[in-house]
N, C-alpha and C. Protein backbone atom coordinates (compact mmCIF):
# COMPACT_ATOMS: atom_id res chain seq x y z
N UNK A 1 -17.28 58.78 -1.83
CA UNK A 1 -18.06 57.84 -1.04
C UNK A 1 -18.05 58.25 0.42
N UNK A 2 -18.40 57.21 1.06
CA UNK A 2 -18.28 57.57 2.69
C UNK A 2 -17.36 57.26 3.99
N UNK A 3 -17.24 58.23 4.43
CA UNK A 3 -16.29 58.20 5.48
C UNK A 3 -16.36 57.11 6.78
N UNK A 4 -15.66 56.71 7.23
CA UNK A 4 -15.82 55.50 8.67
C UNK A 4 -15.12 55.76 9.49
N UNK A 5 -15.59 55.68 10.89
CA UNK A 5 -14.73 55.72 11.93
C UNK A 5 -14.33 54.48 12.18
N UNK A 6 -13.57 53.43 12.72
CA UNK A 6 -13.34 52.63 12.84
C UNK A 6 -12.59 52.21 13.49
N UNK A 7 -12.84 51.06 14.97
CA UNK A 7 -11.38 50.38 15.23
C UNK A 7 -10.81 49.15 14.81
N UNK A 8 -9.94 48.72 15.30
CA UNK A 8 -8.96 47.43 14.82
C UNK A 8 -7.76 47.25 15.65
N UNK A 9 -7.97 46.37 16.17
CA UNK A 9 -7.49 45.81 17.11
C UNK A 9 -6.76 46.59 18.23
N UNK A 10 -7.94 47.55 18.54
CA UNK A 10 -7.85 48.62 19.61
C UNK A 10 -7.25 49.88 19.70
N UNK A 11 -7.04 49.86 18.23
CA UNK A 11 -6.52 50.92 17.08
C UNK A 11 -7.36 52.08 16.66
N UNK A 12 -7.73 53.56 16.66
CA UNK A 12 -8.93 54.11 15.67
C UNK A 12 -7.93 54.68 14.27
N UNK A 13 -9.30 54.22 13.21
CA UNK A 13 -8.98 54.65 11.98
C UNK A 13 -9.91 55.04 11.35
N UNK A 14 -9.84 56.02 10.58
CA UNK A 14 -10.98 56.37 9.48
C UNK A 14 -10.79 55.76 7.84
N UNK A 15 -11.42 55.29 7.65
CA UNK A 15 -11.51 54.92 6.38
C UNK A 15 -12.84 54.98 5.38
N UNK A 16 -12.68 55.30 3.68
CA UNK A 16 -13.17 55.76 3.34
C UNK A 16 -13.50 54.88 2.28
N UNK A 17 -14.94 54.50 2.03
CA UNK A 17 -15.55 53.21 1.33
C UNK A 17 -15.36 53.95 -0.28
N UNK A 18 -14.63 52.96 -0.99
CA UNK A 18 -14.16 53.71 -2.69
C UNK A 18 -15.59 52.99 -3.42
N UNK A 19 -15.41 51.67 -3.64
CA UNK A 19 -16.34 50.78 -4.11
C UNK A 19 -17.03 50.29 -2.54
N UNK A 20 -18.47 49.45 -3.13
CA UNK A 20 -19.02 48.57 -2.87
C UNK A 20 -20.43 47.91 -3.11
N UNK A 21 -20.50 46.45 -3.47
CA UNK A 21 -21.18 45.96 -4.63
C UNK A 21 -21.82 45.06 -3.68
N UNK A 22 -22.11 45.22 -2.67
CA UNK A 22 -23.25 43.77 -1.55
C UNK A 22 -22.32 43.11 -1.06
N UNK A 23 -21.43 42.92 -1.59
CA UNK A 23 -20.03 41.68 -0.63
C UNK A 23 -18.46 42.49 -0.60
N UNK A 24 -18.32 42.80 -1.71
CA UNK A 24 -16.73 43.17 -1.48
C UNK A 24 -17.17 44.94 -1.37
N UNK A 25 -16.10 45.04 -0.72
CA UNK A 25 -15.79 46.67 -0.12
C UNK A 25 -14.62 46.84 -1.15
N UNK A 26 -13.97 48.07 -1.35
CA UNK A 26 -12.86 48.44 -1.69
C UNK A 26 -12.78 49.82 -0.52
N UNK A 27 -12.03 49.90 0.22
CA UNK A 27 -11.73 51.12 1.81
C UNK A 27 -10.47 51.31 1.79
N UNK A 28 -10.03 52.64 2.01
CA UNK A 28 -9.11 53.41 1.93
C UNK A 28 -9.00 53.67 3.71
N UNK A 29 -7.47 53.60 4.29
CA UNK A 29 -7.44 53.74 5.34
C UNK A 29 -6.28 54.22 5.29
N UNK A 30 -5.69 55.53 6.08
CA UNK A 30 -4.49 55.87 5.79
C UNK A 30 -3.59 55.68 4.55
N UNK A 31 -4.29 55.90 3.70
CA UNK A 31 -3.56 55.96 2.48
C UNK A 31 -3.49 54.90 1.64
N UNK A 32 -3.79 53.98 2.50
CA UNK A 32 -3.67 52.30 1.84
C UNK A 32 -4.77 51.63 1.32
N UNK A 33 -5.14 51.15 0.16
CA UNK A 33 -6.34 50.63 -0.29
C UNK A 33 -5.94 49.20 -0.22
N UNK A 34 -7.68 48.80 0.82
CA UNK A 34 -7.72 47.19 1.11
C UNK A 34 -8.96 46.64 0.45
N UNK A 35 -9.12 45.69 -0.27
CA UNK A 35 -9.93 44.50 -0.44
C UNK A 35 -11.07 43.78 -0.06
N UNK A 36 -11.85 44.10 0.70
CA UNK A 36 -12.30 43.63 1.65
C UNK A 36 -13.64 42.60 1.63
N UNK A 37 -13.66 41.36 1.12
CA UNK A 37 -14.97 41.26 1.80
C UNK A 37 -15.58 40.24 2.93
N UNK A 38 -16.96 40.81 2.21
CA UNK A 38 -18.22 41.13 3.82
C UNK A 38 -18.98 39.59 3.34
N UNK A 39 -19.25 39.35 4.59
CA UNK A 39 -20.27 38.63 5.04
C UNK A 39 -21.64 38.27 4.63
N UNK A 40 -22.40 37.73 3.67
CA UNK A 40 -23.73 37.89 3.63
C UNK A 40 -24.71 38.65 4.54
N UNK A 41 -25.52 39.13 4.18
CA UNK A 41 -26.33 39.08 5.21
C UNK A 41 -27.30 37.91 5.40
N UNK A 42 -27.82 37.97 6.86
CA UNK A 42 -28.55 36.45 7.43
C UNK A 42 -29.92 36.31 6.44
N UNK A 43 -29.86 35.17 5.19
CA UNK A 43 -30.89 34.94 4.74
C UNK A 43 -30.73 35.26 3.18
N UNK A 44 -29.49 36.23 3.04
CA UNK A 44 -28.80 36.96 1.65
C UNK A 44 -27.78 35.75 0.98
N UNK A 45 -28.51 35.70 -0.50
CA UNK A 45 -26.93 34.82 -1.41
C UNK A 45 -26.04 35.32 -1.70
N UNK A 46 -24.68 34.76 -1.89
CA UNK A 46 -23.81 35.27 -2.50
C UNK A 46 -23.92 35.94 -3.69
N UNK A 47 -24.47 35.44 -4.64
CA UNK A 47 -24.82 35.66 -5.68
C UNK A 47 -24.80 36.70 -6.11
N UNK A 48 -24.63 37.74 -7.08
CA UNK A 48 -25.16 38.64 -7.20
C UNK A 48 -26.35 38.76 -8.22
N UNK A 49 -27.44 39.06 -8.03
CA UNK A 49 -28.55 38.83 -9.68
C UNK A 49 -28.41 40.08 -10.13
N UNK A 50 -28.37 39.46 -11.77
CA UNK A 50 -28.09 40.51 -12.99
C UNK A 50 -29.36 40.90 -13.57
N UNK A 51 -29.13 42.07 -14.15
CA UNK A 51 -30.41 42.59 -15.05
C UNK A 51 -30.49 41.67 -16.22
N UNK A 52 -31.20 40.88 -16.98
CA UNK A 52 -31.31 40.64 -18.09
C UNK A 52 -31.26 41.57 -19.25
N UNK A 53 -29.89 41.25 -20.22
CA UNK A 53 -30.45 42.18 -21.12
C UNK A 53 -31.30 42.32 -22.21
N UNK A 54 -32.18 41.68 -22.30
CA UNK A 54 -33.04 40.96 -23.20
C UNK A 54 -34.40 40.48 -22.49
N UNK A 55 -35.55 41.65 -23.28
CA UNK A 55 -36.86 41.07 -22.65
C UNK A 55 -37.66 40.40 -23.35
N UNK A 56 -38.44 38.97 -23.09
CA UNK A 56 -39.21 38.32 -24.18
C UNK A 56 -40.42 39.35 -24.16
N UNK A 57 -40.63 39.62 -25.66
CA UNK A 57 -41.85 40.68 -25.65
C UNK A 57 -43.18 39.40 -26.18
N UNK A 58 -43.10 38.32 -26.52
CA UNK A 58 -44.23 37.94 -27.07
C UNK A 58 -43.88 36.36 -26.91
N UNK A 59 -44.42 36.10 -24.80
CA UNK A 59 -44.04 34.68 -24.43
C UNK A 59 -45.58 34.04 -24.86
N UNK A 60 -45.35 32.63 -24.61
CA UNK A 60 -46.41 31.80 -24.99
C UNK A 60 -47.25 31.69 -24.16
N UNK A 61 -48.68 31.55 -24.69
CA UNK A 61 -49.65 31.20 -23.60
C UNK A 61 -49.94 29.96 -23.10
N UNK A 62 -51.01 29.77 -22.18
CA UNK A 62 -50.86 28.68 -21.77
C UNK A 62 -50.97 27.69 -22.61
N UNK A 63 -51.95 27.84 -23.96
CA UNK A 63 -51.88 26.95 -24.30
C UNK A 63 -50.70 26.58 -25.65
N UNK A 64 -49.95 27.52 -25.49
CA UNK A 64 -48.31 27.28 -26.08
C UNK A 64 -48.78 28.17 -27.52
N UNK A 65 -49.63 28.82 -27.84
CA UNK A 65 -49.66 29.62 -28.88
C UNK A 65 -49.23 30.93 -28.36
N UNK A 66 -49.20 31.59 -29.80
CA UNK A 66 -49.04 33.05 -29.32
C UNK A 66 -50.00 33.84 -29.03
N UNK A 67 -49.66 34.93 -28.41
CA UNK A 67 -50.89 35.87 -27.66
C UNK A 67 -52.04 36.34 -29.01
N UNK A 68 -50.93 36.22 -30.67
CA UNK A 68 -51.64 36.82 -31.52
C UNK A 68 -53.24 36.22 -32.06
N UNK A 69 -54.35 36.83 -32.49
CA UNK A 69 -55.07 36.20 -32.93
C UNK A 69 -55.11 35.23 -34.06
N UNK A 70 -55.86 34.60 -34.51
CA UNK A 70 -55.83 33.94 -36.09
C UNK A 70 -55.73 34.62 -37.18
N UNK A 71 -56.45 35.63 -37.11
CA UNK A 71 -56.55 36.47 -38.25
C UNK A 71 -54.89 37.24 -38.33
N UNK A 72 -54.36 37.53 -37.34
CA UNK A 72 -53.50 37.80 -37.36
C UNK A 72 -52.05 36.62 -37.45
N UNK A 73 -52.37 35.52 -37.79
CA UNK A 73 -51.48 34.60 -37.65
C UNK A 73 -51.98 34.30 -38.98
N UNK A 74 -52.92 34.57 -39.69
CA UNK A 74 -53.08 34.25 -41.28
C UNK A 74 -52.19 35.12 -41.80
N UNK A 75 -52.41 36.66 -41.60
CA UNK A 75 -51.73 37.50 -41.91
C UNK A 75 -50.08 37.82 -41.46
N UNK A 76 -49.43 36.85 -41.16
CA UNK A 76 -48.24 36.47 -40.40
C UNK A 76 -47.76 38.10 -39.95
N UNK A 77 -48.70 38.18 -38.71
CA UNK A 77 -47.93 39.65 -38.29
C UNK A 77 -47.57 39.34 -36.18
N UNK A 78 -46.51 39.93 -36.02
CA UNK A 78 -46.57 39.55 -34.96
C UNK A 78 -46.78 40.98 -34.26
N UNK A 79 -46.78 40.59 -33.04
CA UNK A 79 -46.58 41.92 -32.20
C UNK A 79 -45.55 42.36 -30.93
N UNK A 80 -44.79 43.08 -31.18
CA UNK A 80 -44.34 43.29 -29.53
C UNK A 80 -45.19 44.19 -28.82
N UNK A 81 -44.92 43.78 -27.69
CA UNK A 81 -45.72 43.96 -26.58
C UNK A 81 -45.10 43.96 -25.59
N UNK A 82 -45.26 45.62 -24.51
CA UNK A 82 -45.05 45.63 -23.05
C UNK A 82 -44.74 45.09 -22.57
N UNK A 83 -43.91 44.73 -21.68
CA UNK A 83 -43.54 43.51 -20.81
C UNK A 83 -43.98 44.19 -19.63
N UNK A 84 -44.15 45.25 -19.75
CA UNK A 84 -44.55 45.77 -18.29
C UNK A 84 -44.38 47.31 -18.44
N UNK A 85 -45.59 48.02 -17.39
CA UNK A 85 -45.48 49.53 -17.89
C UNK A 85 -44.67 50.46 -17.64
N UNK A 86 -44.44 51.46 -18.47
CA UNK A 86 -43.31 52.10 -18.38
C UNK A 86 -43.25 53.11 -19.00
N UNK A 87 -41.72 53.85 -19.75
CA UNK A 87 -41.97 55.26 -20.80
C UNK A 87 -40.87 54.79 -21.77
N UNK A 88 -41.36 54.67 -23.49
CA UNK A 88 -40.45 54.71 -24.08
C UNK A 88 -39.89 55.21 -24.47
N UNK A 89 -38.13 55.00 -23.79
CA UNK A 89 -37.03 55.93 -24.08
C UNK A 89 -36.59 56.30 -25.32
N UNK A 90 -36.28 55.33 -26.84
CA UNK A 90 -35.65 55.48 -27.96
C UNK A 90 -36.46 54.37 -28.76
N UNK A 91 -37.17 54.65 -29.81
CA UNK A 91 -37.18 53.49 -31.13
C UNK A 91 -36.07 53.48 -31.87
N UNK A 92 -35.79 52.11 -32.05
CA UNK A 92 -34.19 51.45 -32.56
C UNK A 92 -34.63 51.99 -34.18
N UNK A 93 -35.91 51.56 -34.25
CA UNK A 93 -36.40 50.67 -35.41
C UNK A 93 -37.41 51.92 -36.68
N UNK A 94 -37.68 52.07 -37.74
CA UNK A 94 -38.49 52.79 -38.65
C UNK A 94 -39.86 51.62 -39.42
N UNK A 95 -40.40 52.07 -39.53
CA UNK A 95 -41.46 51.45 -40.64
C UNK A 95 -40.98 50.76 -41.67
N UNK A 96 -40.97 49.68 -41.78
CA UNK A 96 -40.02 49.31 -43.31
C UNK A 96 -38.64 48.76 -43.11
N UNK A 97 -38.12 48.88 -41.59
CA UNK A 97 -36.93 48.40 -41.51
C UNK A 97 -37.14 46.83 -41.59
N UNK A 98 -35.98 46.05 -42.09
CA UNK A 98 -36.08 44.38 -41.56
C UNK A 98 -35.25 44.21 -40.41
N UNK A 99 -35.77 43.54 -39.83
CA UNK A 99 -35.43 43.20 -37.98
C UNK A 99 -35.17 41.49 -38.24
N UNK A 100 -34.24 41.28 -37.34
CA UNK A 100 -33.91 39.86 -37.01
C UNK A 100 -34.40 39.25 -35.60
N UNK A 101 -35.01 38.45 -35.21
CA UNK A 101 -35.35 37.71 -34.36
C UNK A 101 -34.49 37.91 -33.07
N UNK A 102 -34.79 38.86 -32.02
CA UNK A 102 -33.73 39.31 -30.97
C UNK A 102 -32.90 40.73 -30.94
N UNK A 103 -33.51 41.44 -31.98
CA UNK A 103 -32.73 42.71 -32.71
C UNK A 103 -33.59 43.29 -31.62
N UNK A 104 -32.91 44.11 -30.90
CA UNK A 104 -33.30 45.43 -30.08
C UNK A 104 -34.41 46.52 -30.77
N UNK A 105 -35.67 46.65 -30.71
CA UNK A 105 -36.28 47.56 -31.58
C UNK A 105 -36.81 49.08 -30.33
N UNK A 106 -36.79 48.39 -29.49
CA UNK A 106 -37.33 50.01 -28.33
C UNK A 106 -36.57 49.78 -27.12
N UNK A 107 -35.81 50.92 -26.49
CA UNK A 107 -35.89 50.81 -25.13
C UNK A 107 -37.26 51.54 -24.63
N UNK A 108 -37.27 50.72 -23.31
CA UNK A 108 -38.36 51.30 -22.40
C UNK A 108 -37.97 51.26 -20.74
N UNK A 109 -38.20 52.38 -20.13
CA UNK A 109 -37.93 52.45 -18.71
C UNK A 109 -38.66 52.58 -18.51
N UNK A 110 -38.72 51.01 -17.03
CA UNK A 110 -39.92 50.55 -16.25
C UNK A 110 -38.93 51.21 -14.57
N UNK A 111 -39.78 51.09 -13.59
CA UNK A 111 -38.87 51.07 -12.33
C UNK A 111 -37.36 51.59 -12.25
N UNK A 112 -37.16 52.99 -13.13
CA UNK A 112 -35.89 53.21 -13.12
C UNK A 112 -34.88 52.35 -13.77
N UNK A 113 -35.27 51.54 -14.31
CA UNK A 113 -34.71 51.22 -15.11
C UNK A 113 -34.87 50.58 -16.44
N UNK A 114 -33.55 50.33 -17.28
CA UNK A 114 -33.81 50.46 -18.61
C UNK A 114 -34.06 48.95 -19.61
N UNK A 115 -34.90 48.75 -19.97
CA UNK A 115 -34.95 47.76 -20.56
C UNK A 115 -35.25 47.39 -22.25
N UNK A 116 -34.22 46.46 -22.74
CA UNK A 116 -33.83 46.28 -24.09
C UNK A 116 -35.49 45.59 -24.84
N UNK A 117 -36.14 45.90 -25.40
CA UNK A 117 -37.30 45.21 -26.22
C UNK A 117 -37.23 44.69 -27.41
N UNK A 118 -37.02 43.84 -27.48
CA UNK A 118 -36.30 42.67 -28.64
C UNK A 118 -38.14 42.34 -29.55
N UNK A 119 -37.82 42.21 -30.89
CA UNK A 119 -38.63 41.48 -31.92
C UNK A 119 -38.52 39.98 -31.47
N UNK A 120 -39.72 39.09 -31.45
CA UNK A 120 -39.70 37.57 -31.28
C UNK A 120 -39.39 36.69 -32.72
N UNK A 121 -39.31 37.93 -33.95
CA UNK A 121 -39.42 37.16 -35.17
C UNK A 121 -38.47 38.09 -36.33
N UNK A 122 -38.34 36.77 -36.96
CA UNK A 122 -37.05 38.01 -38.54
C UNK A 122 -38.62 38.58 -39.13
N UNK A 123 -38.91 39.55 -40.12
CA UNK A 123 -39.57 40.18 -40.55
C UNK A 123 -39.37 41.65 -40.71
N UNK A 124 -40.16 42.45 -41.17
CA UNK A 124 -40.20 43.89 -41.44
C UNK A 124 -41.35 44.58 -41.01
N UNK A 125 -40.86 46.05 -40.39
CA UNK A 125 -41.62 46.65 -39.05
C UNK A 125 -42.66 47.11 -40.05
N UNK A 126 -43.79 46.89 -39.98
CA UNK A 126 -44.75 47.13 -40.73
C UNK A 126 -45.66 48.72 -39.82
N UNK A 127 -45.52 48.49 -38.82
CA UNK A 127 -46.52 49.69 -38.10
C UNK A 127 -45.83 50.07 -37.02
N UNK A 128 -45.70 50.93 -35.82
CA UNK A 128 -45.32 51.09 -34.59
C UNK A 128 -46.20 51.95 -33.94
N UNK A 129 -46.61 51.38 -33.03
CA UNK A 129 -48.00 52.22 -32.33
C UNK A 129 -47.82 53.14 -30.93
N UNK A 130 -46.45 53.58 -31.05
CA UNK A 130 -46.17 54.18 -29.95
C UNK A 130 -45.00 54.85 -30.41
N UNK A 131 -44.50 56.10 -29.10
CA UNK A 131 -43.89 57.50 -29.71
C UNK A 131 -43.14 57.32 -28.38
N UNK A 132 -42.04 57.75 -28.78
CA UNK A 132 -40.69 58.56 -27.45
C UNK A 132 -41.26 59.22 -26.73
N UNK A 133 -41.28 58.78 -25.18
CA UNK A 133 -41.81 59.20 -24.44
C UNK A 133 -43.19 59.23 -23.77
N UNK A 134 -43.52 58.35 -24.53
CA UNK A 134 -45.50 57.74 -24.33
C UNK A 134 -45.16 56.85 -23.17
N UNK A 135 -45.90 56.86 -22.32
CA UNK A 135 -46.15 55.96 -21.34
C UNK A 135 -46.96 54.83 -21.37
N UNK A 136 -46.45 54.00 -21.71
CA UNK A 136 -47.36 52.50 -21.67
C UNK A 136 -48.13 51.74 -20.89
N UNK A 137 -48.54 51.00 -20.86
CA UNK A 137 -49.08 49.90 -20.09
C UNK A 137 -48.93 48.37 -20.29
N UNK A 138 -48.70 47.53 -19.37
CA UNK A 138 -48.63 46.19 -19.84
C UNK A 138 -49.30 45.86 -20.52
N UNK A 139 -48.43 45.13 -21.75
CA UNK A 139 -49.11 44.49 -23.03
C UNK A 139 -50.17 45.06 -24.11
N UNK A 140 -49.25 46.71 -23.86
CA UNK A 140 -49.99 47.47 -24.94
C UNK A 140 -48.73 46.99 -26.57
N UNK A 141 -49.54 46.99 -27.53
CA UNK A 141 -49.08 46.65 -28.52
C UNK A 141 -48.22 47.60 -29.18
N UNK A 142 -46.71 47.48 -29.23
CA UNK A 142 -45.73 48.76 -29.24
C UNK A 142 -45.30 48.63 -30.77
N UNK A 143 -45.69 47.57 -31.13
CA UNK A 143 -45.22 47.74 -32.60
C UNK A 143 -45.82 45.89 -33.61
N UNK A 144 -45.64 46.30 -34.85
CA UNK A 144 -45.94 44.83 -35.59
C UNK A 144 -45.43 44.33 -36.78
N UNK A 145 -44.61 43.18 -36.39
CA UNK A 145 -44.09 42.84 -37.60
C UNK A 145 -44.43 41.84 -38.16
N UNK A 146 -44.27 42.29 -39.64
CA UNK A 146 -44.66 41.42 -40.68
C UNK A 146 -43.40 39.97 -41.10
N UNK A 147 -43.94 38.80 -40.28
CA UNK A 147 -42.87 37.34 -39.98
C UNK A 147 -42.50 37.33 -41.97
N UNK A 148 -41.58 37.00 -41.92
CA UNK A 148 -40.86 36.70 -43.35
C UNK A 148 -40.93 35.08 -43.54
């Protein structure tokens, strides 16, 4: 990590930042590792926000149905779908597998980072319309399962 010049209480020291996560430091100063934390910044929460690991691939519309058509809701097939564009890293999932409602079936990296793409329904992967490494687009249809 990085080096600091530093005084203290009219003291100079160098110390050397081990960790640091937005509030707490972990700094090495003469040999001694201290604890340290920092201050918000003016307008910053404490908080720290987490990645979700779990993306809804198939939320409701406005009018509380699903994005799928009728014909496709006769045919009880659902779809995941993009949450947003990106490149898919790994299919979990094969043609024919049965998936549970929340089962991880693709990662996809959006913005550097990696995100888990969950089935909305138990059923079996009937089709998958996309390949390792294809670049997507929001709410392109990445795969479809047949609801049990």
């Amino acid at each position: 990590m990085k080096t600091y010049k530093m005084e203290i209480n009219g003291k100079k020291f160098e110390g050397k930042v081990i960790e640091y996560d937005g509030l707490n430091v972990k700094i090495e100063i003469n040999g001694i590792t201290y604890q340290v934390e920092m201050e918000p910044e003016f307008g910053k929460s404490k908080e720290q926000v987490k990645r979700p690991k779990k993306v809804i691939t198939n939320p409701p519309t406005l009018s509380g149905e699903s994005p799928t058509n009728s014909s496709e809701r006769e045919q009880n097939i659902s779809k995941v779908l993009a949450p947003l564009p990106g490149v898919i890293l790994d299919i979990e999932v094969e043609v024919g597998d049965e998936v549970k409602a929340g089962d991880v079936v693709l990662l996809l990296e959006a913005m550097k980072m990696e995100s888990e793409i969950t089935t909305p329904v138990d059923g079996i992967v009937k089709k998958i319309n996309t390949k390792e490494g294809e670049t997507v687009e929001e709410a392109k249809n990445l795969m479809e399962i047949e609801v049990k």
